[in-house]
N, C-alpha and C. Protein backbone atom coordinates (compact mmCIF):
# COMPACT_ATOMS: atom_id res chain seq x y z
N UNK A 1 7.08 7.75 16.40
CA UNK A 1 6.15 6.84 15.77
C UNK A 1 6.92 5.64 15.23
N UNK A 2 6.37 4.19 15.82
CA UNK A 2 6.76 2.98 15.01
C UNK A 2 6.19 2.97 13.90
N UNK A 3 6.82 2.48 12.45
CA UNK A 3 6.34 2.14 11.44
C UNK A 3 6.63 0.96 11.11
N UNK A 4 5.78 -0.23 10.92
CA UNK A 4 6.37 -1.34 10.20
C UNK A 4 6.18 -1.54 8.45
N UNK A 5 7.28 -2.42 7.63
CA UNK A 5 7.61 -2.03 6.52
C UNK A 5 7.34 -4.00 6.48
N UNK A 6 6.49 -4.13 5.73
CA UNK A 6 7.03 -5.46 4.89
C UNK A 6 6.62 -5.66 3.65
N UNK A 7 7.64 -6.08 3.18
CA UNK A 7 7.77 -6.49 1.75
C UNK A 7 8.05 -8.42 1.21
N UNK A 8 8.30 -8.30 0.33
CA UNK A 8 8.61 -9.59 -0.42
C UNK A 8 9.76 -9.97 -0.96
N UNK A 9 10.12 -11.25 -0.96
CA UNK A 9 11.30 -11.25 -2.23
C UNK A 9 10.53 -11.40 -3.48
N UNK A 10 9.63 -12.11 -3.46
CA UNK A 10 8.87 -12.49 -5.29
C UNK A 10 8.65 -10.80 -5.41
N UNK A 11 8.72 -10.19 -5.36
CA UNK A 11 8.70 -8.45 -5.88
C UNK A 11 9.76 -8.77 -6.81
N UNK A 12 9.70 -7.62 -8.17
CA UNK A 12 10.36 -7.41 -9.08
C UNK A 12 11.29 -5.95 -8.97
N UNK A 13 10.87 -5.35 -7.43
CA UNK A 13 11.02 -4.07 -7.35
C UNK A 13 11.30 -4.10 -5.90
N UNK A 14 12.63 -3.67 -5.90
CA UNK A 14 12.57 -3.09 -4.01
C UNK A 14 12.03 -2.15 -3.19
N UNK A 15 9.88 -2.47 -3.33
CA UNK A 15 9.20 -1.56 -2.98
C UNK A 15 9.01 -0.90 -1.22
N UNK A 16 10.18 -1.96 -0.78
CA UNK A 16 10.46 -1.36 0.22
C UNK A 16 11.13 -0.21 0.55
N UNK A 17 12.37 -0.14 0.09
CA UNK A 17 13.61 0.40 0.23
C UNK A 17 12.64 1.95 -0.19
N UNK A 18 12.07 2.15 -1.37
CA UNK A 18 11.27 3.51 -1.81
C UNK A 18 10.22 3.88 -0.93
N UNK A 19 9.38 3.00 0.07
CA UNK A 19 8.64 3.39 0.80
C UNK A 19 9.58 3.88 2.04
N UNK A 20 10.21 3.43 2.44
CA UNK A 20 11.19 4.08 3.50
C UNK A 20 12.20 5.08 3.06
N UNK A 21 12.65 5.39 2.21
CA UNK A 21 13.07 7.04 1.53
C UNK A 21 12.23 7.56 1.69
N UNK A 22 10.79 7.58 0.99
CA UNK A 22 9.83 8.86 1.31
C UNK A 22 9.81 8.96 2.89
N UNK A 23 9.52 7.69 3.31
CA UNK A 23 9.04 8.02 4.46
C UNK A 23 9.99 9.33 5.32
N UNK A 24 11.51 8.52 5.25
CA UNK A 24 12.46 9.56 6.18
C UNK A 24 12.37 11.04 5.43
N UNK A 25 12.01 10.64 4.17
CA UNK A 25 11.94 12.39 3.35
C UNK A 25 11.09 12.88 4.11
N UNK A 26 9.99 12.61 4.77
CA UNK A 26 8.85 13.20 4.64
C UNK A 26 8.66 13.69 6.50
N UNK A 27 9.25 12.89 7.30
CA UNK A 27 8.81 12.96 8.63
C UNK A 27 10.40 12.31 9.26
N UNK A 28 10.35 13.30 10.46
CA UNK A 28 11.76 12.81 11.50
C UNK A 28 11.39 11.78 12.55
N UNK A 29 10.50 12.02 13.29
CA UNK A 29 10.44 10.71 14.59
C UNK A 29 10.15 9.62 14.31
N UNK A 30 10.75 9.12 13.24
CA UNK A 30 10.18 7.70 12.69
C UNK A 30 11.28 6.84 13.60
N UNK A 31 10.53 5.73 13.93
CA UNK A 31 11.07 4.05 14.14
C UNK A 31 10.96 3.30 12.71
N UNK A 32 11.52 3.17 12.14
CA UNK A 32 11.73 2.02 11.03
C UNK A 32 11.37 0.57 10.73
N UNK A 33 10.62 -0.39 11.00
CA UNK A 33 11.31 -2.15 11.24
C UNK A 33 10.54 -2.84 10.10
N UNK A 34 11.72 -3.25 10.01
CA UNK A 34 11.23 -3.87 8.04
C UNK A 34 11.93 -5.18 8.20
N UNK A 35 10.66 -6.10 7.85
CA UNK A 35 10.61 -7.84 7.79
C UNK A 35 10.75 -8.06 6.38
N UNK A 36 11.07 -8.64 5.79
CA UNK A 36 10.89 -9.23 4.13
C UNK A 36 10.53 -10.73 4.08
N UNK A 37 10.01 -11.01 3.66
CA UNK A 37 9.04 -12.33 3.39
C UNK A 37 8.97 -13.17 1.83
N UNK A 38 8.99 -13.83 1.88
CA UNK A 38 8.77 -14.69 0.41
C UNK A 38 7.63 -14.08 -0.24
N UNK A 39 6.60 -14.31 -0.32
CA UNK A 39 5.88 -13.64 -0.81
C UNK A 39 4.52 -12.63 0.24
N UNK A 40 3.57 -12.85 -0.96
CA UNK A 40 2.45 -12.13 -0.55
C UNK A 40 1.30 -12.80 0.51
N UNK A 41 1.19 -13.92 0.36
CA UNK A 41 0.83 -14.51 1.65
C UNK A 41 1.55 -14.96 2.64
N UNK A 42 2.60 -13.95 2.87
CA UNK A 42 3.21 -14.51 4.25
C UNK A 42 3.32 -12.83 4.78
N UNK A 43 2.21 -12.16 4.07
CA UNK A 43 2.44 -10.34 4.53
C UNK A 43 1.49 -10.25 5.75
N UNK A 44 0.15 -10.79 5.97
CA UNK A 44 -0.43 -10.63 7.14
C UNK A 44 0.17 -10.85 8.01
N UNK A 45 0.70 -12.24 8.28
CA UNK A 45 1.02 -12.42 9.67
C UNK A 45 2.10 -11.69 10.27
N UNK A 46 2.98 -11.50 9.14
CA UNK A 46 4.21 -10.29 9.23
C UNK A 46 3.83 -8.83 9.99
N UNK A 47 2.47 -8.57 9.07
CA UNK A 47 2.04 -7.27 9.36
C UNK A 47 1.38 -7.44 11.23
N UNK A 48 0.85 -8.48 10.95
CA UNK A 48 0.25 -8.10 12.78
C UNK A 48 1.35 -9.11 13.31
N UNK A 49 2.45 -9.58 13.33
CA UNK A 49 3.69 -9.79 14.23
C UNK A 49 4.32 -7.90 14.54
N UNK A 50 4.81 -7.19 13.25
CA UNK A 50 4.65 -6.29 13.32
C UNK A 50 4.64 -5.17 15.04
N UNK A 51 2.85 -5.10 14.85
CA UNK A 51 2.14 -4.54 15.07
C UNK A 51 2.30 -5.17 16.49
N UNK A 52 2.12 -6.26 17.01
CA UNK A 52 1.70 -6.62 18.55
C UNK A 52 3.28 -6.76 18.97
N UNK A 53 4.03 -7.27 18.52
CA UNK A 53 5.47 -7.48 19.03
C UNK A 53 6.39 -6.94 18.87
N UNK A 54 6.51 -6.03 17.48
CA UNK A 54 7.34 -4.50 17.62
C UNK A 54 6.90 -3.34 17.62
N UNK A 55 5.39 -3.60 18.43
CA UNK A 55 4.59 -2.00 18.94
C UNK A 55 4.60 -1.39 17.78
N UNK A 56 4.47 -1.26 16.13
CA UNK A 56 4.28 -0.81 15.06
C UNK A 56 2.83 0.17 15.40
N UNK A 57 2.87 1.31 15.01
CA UNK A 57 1.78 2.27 14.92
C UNK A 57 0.66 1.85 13.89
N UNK A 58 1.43 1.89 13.12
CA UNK A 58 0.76 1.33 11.26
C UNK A 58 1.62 0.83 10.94
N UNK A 59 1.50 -0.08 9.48
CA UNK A 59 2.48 -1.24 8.92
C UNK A 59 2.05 -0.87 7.19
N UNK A 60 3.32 -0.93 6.41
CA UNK A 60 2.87 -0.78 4.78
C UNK A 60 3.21 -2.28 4.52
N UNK A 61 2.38 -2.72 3.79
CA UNK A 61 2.44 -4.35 3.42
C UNK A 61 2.55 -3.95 1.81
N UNK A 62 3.79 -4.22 1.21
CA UNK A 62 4.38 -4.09 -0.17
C UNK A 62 4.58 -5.60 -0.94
N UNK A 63 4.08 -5.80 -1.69
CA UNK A 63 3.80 -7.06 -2.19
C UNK A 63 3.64 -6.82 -4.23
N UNK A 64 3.97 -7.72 -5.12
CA UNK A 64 4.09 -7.42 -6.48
C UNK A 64 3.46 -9.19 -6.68
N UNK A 65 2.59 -9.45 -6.85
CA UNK A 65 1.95 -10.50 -7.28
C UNK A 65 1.72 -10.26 -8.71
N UNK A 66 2.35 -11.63 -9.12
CA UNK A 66 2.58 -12.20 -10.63
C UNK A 66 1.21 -12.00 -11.78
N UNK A 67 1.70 -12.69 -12.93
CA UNK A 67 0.59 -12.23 -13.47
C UNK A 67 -0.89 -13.86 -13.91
N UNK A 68 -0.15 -14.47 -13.06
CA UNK A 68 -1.18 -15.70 -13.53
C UNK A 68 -2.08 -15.82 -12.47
N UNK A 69 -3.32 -16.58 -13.05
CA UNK A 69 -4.60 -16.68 -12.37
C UNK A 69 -4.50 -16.96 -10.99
N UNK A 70 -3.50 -17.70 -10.69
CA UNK A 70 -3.02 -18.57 -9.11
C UNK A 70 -2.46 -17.06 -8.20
N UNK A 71 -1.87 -16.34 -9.00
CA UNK A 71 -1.35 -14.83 -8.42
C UNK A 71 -2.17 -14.50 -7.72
N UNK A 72 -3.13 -14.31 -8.82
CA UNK A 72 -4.35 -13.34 -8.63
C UNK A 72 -5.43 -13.47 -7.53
N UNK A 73 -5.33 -15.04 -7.43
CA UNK A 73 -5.98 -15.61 -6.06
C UNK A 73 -5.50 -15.36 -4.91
N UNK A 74 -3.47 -16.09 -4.97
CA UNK A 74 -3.00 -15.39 -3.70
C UNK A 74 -3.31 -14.04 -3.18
N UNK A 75 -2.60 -12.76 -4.21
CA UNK A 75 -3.38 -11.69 -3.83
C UNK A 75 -4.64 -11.34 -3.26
N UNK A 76 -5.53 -11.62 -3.62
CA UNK A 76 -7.03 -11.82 -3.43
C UNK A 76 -6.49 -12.65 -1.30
N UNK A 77 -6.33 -13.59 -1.37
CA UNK A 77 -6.48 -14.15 0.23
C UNK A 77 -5.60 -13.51 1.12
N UNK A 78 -4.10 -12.75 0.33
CA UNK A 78 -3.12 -11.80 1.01
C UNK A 78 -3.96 -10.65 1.37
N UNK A 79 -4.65 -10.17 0.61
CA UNK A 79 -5.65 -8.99 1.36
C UNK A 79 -6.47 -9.66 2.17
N UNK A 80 -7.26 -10.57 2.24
CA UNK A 80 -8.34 -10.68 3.24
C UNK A 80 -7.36 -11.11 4.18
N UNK A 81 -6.54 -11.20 4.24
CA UNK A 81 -5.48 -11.53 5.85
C UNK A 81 -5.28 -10.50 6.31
N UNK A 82 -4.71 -9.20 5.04
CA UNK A 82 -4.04 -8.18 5.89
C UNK A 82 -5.65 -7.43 6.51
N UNK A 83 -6.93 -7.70 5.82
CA UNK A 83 -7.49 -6.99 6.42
C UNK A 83 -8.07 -7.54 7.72
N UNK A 84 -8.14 -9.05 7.72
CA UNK A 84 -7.82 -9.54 9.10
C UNK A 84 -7.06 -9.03 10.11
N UNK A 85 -6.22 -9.15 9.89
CA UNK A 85 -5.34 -8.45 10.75
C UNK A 85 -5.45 -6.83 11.16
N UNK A 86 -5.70 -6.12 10.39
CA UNK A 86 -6.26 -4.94 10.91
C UNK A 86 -7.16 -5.08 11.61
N UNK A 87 -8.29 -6.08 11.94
CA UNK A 87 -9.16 -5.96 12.74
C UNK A 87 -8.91 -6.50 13.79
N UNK A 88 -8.00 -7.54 14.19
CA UNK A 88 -7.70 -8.36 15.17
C UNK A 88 -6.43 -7.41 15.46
N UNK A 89 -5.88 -6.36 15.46
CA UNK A 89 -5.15 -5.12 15.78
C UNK A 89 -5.73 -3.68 16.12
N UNK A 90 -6.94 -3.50 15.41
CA UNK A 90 -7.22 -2.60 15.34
C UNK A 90 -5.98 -1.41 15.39
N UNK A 91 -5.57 -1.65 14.07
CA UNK A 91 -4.11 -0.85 13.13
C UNK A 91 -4.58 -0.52 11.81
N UNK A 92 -3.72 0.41 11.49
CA UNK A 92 -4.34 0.15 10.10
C UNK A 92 -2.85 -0.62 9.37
N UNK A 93 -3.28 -1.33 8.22
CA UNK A 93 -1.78 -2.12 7.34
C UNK A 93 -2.38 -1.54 6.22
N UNK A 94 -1.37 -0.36 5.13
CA UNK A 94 -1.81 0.02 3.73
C UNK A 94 -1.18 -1.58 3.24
N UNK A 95 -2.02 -1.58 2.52
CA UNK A 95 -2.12 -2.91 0.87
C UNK A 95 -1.18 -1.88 -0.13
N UNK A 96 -0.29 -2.88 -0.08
CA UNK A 96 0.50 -2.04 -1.51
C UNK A 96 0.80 -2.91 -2.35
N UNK A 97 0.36 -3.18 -3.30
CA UNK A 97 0.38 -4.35 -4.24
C UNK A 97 0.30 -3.72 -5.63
N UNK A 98 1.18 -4.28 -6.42
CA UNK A 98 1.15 -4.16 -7.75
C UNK A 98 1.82 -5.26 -8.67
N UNK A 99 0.41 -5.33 -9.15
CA UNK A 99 0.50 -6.40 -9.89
C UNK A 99 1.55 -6.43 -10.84
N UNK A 100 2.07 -7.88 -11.59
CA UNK A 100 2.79 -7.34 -12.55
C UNK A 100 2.29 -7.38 -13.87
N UNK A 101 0.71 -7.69 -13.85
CA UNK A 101 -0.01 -7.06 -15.49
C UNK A 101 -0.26 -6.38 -15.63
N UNK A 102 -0.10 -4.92 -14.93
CA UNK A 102 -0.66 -3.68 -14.52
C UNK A 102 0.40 -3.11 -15.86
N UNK A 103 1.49 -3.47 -16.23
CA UNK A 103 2.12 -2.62 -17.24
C UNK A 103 3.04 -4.15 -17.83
N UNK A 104 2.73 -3.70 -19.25
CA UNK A 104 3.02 -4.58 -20.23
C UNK A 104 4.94 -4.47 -19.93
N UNK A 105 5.50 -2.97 -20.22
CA UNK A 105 6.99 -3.54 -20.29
C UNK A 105 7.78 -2.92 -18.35
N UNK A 106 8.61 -3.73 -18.71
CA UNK A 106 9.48 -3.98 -17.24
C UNK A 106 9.63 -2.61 -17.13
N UNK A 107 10.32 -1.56 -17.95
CA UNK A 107 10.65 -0.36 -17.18
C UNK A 107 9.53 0.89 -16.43
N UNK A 108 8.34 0.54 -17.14
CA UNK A 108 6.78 0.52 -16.82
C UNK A 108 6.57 0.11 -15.07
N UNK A 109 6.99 -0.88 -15.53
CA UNK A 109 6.54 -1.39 -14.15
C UNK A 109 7.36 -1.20 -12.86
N UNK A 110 8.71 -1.07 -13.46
CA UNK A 110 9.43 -0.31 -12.43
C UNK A 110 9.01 0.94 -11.93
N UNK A 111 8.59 1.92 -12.67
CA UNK A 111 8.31 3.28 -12.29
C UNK A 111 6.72 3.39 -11.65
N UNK A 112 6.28 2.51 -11.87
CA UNK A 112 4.64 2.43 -11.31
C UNK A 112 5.23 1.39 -9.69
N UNK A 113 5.63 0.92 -9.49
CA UNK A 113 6.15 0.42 -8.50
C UNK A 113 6.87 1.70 -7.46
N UNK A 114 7.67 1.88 -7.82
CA UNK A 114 8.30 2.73 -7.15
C UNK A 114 7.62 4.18 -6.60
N UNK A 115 6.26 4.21 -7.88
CA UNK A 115 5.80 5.61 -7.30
C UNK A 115 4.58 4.97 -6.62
N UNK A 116 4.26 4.12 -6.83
CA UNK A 116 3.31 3.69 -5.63
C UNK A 116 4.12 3.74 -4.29
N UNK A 117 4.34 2.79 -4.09
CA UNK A 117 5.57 2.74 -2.78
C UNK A 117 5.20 4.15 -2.47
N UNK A 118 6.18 4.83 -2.46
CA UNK A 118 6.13 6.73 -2.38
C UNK A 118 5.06 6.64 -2.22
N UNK A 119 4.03 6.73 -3.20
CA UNK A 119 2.77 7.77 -2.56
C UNK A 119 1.69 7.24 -1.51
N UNK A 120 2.30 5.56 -0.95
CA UNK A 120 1.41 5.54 -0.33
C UNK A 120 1.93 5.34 0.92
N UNK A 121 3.34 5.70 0.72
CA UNK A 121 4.21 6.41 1.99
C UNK A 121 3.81 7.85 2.72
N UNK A 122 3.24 8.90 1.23
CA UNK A 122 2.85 9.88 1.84
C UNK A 122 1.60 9.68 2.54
N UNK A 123 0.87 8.72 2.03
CA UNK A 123 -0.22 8.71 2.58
C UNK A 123 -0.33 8.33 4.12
N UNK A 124 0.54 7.58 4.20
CA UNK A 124 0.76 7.01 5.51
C UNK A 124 1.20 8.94 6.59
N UNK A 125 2.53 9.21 5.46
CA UNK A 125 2.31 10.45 6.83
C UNK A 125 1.32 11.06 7.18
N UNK A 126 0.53 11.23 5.71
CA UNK A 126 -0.89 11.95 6.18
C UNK A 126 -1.75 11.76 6.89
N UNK A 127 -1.88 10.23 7.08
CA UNK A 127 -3.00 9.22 7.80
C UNK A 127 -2.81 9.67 9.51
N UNK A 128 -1.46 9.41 9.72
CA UNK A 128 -0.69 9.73 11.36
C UNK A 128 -0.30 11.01 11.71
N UNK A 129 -0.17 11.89 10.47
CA UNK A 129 0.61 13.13 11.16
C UNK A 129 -0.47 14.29 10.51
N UNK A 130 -0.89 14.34 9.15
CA UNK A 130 -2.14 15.35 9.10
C UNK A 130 -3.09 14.89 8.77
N UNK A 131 -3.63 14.53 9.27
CA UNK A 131 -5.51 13.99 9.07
C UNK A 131 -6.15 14.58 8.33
N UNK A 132 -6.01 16.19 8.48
CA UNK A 132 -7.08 17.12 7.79
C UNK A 132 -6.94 16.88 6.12
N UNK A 133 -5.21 16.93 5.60
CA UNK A 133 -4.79 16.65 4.65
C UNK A 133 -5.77 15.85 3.84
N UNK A 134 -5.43 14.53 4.51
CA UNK A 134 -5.71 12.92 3.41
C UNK A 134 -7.10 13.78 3.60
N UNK A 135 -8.37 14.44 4.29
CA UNK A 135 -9.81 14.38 4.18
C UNK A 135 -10.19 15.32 3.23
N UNK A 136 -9.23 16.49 2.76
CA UNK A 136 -9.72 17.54 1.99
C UNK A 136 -9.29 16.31 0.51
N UNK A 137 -8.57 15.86 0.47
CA UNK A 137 -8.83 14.98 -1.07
C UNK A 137 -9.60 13.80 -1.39
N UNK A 138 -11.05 13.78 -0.09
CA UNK A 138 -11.84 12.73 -0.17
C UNK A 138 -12.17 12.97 -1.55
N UNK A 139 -12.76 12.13 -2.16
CA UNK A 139 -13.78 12.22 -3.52
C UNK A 139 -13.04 12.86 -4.78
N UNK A 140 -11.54 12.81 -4.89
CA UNK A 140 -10.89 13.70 -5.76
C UNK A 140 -10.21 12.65 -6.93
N UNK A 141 -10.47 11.42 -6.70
CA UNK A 141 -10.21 10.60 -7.41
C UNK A 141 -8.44 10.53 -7.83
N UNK A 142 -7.62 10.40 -6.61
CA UNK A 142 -6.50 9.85 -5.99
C UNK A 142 -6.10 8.85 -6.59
N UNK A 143 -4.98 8.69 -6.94
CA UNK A 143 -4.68 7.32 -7.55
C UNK A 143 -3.20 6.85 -7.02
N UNK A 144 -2.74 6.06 -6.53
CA UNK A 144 -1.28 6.10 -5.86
C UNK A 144 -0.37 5.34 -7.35
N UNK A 145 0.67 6.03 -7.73
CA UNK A 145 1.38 5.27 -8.84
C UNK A 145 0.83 5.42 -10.65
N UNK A 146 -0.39 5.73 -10.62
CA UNK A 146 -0.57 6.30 -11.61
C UNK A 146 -1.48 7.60 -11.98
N UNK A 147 -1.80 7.96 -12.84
CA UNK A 147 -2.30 9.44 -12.85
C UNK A 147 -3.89 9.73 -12.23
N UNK A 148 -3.99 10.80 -11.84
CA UNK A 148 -5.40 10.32 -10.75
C UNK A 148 -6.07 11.07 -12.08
N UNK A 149 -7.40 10.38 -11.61
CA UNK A 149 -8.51 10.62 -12.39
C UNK A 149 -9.48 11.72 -12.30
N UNK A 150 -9.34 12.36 -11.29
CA UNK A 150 -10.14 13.38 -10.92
C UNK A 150 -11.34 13.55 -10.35
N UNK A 151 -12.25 14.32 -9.93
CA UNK A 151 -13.70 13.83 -9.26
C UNK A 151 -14.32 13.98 -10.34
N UNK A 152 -15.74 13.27 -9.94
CA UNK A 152 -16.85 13.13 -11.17
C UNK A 152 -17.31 14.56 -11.04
């Protein structure tokens, strides 16, 4: 299985480098190929370059958008690209984004970073390698990076 990996430099966190540890933790026939990009709107086109030109299976798009209103927009048009691009691929690209108002102090935000990354690395194995998995925790109120909430 190809996996593509892109990330950012405006990240505060090398949410790459942690999504590709789980990943090799987690599964052997991996292909690897990891682009890094300035920021968060330069993750779509990354993600479906990716995808059509290094035959990528799925792609994790890792991105840490700032905390001002202009962020919040980029983010906002960085997703409607990557989900562009999933459709003009028909791939899937996980959104991995974390903001950086999501936690008031830096070491906070390091560890919510990093366990996102991870868990939505596992998710990715689950997505490609056990299906049944990711479906028995439909409706269980999942949370990647911070504590899940549980079902209603």
């Amino acid at each position: 299985m190809r996996i593509g990996i892109c990330d950012t430099t405006f990240a505060r966190f090398d949410m790459g480098a942690a999504a590709i540890d789980e990943l090799k933790n987690n599964a052997t026939d991996l292909t690897i190929i990891r682009q890094t990009v300035p920021g968060v709107k330069d993750l779509p086109v990354t993600a479906k370059i990716l995808i059509e030109e290094e035959n990528c299976d799925i792609v994790m798009a890792l991105g840490m958008p700032g905390p001002m209103e202009k962020d919040k927009v980029c983010a906002h048009e960085a997703s409607t690209g990557l989900i562009n691009a999933q459709l003009m691929t028909n791939k899937h690209i996980l959104e991995v984004f974390v903001h950086e108002d999501e936690e008031d102090n830096p070491e906070d935000l390091k560890v919510l970073a990093e366990n996102r990354a991870r868990e939505h690395a596992k998710n990715l194995i689950k997505m490609m390698y056990h299906p049944k998995a990711m479906r028995k925790e439909a409706g269980t109120g999942v949370r990647e990076g911070k504590p899940n909430v549980g079902p209603l």
